[in-house]
PDB file of N, CA and C in Angstrom:
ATOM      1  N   UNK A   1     187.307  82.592  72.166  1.00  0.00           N
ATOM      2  CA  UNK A   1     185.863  82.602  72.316  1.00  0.00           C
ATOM      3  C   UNK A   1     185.421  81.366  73.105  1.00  0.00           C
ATOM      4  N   UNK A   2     184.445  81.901  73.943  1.00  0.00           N
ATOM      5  CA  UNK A   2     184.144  80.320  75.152  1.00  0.00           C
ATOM      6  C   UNK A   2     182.971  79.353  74.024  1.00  0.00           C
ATOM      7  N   UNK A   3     182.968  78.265  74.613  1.00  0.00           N
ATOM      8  CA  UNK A   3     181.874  77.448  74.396  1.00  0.00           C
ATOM      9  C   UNK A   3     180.025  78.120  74.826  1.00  0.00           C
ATOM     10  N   UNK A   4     179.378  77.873  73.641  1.00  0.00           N
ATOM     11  CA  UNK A   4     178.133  78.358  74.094  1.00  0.00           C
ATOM     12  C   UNK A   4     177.059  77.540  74.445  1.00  0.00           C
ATOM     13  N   UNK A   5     177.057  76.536  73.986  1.00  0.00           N
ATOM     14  CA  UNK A   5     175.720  75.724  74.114  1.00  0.00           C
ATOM     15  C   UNK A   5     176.143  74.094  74.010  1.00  0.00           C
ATOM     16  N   UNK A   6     177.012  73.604  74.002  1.00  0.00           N
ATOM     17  CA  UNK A   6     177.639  72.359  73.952  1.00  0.00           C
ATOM     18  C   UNK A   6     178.317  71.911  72.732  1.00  0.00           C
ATOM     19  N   UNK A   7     178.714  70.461  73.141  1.00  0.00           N
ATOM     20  CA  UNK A   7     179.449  70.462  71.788  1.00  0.00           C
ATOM     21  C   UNK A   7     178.173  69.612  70.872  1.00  0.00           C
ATOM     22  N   UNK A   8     178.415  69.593  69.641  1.00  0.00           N
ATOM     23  CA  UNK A   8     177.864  68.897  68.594  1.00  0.00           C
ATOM     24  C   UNK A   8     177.367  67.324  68.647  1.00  0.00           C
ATOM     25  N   UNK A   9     178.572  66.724  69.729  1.00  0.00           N
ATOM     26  CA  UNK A   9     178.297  65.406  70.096  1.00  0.00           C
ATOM     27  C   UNK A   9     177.119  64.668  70.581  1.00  0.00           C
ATOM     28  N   UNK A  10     176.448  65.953  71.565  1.00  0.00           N
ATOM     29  CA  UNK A  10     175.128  65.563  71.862  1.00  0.00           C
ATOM     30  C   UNK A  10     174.003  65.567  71.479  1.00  0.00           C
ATOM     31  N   UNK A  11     173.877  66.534  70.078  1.00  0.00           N
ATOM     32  CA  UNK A  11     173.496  66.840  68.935  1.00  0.00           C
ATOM     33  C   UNK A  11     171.808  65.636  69.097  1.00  0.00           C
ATOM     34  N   UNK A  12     170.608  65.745  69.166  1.00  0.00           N
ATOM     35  CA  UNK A  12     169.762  64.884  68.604  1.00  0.00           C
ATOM     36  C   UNK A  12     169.497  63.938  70.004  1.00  0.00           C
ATOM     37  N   UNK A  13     170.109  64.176  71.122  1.00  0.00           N
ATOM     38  CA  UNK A  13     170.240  63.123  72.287  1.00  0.00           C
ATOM     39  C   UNK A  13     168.488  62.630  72.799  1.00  0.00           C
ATOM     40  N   UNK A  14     167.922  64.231  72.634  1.00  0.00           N
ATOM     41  CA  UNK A  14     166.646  64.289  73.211  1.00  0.00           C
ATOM     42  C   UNK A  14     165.675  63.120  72.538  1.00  0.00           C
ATOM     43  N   UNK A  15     166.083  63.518  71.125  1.00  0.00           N
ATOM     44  CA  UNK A  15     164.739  63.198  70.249  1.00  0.00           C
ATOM     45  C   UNK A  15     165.217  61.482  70.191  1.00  0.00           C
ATOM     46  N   UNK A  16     166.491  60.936  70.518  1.00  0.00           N
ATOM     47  CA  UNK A  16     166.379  59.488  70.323  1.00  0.00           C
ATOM     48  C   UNK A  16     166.076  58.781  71.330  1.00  0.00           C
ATOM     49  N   UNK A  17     166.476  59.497  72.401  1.00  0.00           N
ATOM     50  CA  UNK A  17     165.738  59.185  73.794  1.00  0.00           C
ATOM     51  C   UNK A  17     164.269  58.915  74.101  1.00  0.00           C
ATOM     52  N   UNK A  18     163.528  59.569  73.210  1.00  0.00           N
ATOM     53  CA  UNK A  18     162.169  59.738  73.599  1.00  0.00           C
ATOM     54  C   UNK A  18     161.691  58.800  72.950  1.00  0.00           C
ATOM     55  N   UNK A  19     160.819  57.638  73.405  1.00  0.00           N
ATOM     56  CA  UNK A  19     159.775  56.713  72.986  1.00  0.00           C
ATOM     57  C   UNK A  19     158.976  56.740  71.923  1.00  0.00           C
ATOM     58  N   UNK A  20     158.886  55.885  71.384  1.00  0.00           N
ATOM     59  CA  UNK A  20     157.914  55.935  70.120  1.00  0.00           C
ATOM     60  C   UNK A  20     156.334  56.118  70.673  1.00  0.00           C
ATOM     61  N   UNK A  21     155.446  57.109  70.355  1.00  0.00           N
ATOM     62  CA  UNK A  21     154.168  56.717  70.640  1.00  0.00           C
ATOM     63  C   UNK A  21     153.565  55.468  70.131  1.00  0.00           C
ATOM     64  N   UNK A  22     153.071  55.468  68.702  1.00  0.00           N
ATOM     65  CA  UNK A  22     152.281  54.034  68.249  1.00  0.00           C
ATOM     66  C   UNK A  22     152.960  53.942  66.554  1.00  0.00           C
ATOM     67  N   UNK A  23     152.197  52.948  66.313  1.00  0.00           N
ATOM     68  CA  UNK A  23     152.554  52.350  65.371  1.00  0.00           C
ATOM     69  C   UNK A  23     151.018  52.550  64.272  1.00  0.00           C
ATOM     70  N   UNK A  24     150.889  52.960  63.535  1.00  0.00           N
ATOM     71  CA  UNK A  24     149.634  53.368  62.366  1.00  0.00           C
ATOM     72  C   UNK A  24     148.872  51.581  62.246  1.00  0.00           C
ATOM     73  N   UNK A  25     149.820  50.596  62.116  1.00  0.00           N
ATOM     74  CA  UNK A  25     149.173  49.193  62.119  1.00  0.00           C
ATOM     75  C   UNK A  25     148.394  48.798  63.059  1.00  0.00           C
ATOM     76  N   UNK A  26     148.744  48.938  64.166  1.00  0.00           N
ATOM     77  CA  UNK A  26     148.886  48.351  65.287  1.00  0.00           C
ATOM     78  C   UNK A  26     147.314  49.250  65.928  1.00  0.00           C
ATOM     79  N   UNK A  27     147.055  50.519  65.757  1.00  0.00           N
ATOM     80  CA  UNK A  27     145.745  50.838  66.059  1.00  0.00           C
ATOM     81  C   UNK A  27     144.702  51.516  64.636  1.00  0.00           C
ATOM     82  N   UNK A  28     144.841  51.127  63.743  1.00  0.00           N
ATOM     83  CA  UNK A  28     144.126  51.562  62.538  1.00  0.00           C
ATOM     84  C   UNK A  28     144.929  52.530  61.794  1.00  0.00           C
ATOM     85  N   UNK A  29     143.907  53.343  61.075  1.00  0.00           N
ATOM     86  CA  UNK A  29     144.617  54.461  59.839  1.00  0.00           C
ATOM     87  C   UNK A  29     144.462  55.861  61.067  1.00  0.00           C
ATOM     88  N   UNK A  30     145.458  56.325  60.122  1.00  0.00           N
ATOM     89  CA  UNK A  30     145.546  57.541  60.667  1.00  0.00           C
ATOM     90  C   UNK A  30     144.196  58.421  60.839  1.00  0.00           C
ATOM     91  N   UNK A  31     143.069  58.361  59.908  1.00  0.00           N
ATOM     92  CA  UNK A  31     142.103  59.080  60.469  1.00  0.00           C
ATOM     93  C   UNK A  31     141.320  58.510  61.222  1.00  0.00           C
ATOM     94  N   UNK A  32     141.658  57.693  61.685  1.00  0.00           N
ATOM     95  CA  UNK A  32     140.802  56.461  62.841  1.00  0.00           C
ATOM     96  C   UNK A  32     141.511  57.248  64.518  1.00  0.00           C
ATOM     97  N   UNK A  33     142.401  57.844  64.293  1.00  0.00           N
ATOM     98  CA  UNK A  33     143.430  58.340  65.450  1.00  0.00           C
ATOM     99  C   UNK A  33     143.413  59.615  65.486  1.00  0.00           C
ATOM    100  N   UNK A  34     143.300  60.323  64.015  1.00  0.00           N
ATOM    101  CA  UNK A  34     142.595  61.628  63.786  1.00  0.00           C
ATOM    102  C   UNK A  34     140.761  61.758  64.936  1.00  0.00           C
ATOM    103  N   UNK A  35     140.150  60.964  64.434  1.00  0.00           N
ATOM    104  CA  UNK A  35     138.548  61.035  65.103  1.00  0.00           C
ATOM    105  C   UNK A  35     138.681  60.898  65.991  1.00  0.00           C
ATOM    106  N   UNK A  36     139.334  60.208  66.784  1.00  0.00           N
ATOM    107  CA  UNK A  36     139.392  60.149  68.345  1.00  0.00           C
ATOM    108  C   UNK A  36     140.154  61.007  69.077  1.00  0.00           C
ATOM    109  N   UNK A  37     141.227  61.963  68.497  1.00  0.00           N
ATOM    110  CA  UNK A  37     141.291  63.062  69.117  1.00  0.00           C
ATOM    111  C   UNK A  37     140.270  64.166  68.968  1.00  0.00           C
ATOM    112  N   UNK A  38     140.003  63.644  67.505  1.00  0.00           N
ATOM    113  CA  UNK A  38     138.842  65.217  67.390  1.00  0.00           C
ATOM    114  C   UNK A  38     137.821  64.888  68.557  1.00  0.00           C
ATOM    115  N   UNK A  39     137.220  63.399  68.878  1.00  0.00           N
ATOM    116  CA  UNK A  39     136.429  63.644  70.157  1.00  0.00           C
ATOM    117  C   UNK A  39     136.882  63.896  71.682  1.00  0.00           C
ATOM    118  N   UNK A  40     137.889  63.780  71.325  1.00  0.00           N
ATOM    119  CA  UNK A  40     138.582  63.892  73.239  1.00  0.00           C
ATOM    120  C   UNK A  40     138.829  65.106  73.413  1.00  0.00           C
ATOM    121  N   UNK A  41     139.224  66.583  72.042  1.00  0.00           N
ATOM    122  CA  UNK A  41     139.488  67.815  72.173  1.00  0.00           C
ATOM    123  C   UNK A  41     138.635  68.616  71.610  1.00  0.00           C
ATOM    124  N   UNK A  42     137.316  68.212  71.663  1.00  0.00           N
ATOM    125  CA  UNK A  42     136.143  69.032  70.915  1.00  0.00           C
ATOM    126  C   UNK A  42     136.015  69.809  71.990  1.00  0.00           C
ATOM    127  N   UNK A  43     135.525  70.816  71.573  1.00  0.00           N
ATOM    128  CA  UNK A  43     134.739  72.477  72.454  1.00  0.00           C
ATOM    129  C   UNK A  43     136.246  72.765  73.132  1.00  0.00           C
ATOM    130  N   UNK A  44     137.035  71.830  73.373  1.00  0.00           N
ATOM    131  CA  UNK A  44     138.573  71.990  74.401  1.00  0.00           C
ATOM    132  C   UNK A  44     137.785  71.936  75.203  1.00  0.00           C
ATOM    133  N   UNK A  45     136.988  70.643  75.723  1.00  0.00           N
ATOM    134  CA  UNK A  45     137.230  70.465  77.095  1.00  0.00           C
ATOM    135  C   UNK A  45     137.738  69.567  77.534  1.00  0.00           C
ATOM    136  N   UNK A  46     138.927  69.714  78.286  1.00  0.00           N
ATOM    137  CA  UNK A  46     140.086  69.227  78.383  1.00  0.00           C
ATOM    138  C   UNK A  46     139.429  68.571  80.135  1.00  0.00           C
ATOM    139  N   UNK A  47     140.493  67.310  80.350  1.00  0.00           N
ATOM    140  CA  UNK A  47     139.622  67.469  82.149  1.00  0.00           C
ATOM    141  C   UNK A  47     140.460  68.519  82.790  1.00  0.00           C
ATOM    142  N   UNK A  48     139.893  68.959  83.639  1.00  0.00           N
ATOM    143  CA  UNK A  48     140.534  70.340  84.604  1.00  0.00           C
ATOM    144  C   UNK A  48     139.452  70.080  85.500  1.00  0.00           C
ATOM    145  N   UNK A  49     140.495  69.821  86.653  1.00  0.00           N
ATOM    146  CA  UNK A  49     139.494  69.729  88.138  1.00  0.00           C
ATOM    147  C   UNK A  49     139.830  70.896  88.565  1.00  0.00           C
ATOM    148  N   UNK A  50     138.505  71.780  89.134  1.00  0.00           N
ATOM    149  CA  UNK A  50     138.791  73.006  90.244  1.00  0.00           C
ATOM    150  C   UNK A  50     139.379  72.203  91.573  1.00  0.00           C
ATOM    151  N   UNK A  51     140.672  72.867  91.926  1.00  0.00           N
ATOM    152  CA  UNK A  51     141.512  72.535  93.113  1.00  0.00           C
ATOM    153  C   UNK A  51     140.042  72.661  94.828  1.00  0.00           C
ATOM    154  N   UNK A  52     139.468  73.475  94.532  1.00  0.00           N
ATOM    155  CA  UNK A  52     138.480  73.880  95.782  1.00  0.00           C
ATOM    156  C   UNK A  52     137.415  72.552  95.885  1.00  0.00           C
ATOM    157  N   UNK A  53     136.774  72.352  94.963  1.00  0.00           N
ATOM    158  CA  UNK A  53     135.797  71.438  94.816  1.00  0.00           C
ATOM    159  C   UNK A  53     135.767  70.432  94.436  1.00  0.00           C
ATOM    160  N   UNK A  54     137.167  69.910  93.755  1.00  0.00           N
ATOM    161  CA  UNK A  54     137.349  68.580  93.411  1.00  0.00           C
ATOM    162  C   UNK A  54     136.367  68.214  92.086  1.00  0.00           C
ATOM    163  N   UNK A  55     135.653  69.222  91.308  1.00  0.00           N
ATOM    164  CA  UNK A  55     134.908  68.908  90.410  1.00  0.00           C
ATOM    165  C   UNK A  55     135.463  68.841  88.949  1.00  0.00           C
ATOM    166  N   UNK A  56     135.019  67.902  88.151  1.00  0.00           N
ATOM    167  CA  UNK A  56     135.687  68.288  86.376  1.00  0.00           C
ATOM    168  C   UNK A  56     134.895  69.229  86.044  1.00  0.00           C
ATOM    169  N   UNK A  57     135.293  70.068  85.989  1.00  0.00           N
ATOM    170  CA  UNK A  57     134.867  71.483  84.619  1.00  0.00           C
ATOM    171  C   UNK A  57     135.467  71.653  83.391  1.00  0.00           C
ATOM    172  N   UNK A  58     134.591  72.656  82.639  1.00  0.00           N
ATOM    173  CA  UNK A  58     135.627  72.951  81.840  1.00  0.00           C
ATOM    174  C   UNK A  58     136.670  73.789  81.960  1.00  0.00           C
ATOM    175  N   UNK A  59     137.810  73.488  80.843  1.00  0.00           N
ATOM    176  CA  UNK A  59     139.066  74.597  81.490  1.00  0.00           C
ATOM    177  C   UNK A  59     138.881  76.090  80.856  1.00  0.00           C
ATOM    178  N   UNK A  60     138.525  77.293  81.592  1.00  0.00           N
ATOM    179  CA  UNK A  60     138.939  78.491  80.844  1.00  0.00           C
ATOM    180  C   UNK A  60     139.817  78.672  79.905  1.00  0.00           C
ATOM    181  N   UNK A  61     138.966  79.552  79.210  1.00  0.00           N
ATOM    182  CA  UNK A  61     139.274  79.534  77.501  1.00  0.00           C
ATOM    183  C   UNK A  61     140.394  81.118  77.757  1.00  0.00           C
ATOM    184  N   UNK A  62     141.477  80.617  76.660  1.00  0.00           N
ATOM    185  CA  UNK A  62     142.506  81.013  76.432  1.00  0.00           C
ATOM    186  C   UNK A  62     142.586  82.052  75.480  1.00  0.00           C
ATOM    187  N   UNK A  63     143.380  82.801  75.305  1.00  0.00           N
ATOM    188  CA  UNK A  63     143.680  83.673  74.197  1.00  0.00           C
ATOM    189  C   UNK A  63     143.064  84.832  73.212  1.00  0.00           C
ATOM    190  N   UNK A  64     142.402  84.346  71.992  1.00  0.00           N
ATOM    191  CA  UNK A  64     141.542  84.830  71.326  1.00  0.00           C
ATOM    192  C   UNK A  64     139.915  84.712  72.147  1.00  0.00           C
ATOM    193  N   UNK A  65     139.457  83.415  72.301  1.00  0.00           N
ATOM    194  CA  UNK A  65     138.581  82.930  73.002  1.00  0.00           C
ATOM    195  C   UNK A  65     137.963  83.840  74.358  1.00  0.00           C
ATOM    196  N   UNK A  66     139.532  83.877  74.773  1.00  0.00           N
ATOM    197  CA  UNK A  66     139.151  84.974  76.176  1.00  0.00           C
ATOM    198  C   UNK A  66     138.812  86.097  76.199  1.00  0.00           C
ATOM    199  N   UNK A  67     139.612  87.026  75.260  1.00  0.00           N
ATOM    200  CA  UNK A  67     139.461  88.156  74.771  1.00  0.00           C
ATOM    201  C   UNK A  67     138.176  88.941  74.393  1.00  0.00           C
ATOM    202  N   UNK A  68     137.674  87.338  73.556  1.00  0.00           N
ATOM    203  CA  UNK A  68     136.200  87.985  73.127  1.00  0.00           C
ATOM    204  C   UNK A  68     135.446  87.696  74.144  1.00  0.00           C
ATOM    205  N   UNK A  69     135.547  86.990  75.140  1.00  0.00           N
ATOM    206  CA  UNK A  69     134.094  86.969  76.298  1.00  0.00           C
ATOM    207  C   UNK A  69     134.595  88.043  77.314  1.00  0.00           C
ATOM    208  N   UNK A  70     135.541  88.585  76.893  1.00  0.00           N
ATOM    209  CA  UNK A  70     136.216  90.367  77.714  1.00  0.00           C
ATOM    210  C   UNK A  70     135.356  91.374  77.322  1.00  0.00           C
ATOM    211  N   UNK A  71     135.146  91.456  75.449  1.00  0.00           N
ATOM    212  CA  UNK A  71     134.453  92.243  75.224  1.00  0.00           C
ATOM    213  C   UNK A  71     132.885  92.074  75.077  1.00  0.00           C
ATOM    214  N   UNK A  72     132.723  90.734  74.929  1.00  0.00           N
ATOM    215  CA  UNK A  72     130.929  90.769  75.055  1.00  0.00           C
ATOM    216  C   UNK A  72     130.735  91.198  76.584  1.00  0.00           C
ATOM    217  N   UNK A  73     131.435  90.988  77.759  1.00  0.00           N
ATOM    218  CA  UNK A  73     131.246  91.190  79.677  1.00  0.00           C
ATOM    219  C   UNK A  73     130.946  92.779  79.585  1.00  0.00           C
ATOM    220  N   UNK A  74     132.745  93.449  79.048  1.00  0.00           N
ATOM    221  CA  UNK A  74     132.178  94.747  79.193  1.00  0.00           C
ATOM    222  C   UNK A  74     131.488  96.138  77.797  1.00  0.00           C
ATOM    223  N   UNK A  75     131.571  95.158  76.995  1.00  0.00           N
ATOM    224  CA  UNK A  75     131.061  96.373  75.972  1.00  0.00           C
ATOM    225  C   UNK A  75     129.129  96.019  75.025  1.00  0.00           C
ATOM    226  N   UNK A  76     129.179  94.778  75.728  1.00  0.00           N
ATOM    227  CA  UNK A  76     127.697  94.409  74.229  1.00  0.00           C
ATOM    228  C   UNK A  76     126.825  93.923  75.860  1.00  0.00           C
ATOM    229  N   UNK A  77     127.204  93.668  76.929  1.00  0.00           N
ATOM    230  CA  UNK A  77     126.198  93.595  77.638  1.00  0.00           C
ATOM    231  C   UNK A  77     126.814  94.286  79.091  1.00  0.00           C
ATOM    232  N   UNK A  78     125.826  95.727  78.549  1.00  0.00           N
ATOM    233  CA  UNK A  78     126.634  96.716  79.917  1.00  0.00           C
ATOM    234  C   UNK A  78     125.596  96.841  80.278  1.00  0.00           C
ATOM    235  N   UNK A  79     126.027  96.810  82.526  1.00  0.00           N
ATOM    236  CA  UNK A  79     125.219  97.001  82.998  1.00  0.00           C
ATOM    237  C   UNK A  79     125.553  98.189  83.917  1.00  0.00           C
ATOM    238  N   UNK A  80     124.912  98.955  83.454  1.00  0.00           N
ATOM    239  CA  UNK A  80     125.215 100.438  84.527  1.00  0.00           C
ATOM    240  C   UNK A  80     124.762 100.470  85.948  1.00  0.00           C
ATOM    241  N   UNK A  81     124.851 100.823  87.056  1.00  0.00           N
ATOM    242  CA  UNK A  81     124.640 100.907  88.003  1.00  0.00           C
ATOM    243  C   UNK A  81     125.162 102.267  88.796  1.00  0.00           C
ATOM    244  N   UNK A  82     123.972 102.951  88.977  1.00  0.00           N
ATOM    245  CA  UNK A  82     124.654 104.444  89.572  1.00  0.00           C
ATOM    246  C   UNK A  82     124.999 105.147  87.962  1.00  0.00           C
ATOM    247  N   UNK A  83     125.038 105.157  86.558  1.00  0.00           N
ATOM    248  CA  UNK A  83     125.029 105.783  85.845  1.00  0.00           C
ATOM    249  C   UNK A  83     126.514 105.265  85.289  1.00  0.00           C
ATOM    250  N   UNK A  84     127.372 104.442  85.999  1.00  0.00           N
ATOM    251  CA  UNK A  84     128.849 104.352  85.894  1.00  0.00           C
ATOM    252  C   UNK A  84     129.128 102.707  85.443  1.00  0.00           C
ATOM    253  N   UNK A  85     129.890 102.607  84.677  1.00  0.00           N
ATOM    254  CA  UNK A  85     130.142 101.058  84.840  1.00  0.00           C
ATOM    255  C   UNK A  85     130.733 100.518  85.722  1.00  0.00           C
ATOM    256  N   UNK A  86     130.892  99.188  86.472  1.00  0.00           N
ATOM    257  CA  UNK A  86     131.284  98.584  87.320  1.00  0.00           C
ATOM    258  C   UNK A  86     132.569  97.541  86.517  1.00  0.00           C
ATOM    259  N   UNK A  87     134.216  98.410  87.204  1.00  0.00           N
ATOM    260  CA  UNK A  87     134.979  98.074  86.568  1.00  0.00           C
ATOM    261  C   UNK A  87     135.207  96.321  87.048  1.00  0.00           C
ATOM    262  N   UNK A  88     135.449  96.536  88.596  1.00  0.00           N
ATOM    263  CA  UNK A  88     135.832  95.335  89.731  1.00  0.00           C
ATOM    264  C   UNK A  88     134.034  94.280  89.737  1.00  0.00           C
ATOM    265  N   UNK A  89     134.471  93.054  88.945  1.00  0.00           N
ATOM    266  CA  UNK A  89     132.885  92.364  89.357  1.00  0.00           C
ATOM    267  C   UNK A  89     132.956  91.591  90.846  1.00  0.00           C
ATOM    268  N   UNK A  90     133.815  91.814  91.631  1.00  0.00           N
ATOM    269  CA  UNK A  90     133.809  91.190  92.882  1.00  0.00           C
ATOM    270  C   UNK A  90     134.872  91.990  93.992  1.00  0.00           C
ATOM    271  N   UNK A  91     134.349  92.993  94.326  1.00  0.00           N
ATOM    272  CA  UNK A  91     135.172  93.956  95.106  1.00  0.00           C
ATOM    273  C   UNK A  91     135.470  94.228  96.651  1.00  0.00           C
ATOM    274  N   UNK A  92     134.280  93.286  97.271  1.00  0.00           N
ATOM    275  CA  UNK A  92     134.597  92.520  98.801  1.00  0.00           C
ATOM    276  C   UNK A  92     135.216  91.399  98.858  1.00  0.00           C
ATOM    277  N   UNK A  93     135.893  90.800  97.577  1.00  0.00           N
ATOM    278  CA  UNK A  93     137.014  89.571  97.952  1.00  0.00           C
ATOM    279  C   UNK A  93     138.053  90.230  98.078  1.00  0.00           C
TER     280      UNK A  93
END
């Protein structure tokens, strides 16, 4: 049987390699480090520059988030036109 994934020796290489972030003394208590992420990742707005305009926006919402502004677009605020819904909202790009 061949070797699959290495040997055992290297076992943990990653995680000792990698730098300590901080120290709990050294910048307060943990919920002092807690609050300041909760303000840097509130609403998730994360910085995200649009590549075209060079502007900070916010970053489009992901997942669950997205899903539901899928169904409020096409099912709770429909706009008929010609009697039909309009599947494509931009169909001359």
């Amino acid at each position: 049987m061949g070797k699959v994934h290495g040997s055992l020796a290297r076992a943990g290489k990653v995680k000792s390699q990698t730098p300590k972030r901080f120290e709990r003394d050294d910048f307060g208590s943990f919920d002092d480090i807690m609050d300041g992420l909760r303000r840097e990742y509130s609403n998730r707005t994360l910085i995200f520059y649009d590549r075209s305009s060079r502007k900070r926006r916010r970053r489009p919402p992901k997942g669950r988030a997205k899903k539901r502004i899928q169904y409020t677009r096409r099912f709770v605020n429909v706009t008929l036109t010609g009697g039909k819904r309009k599947m494509n909202p931009n169909p001359t790009a």
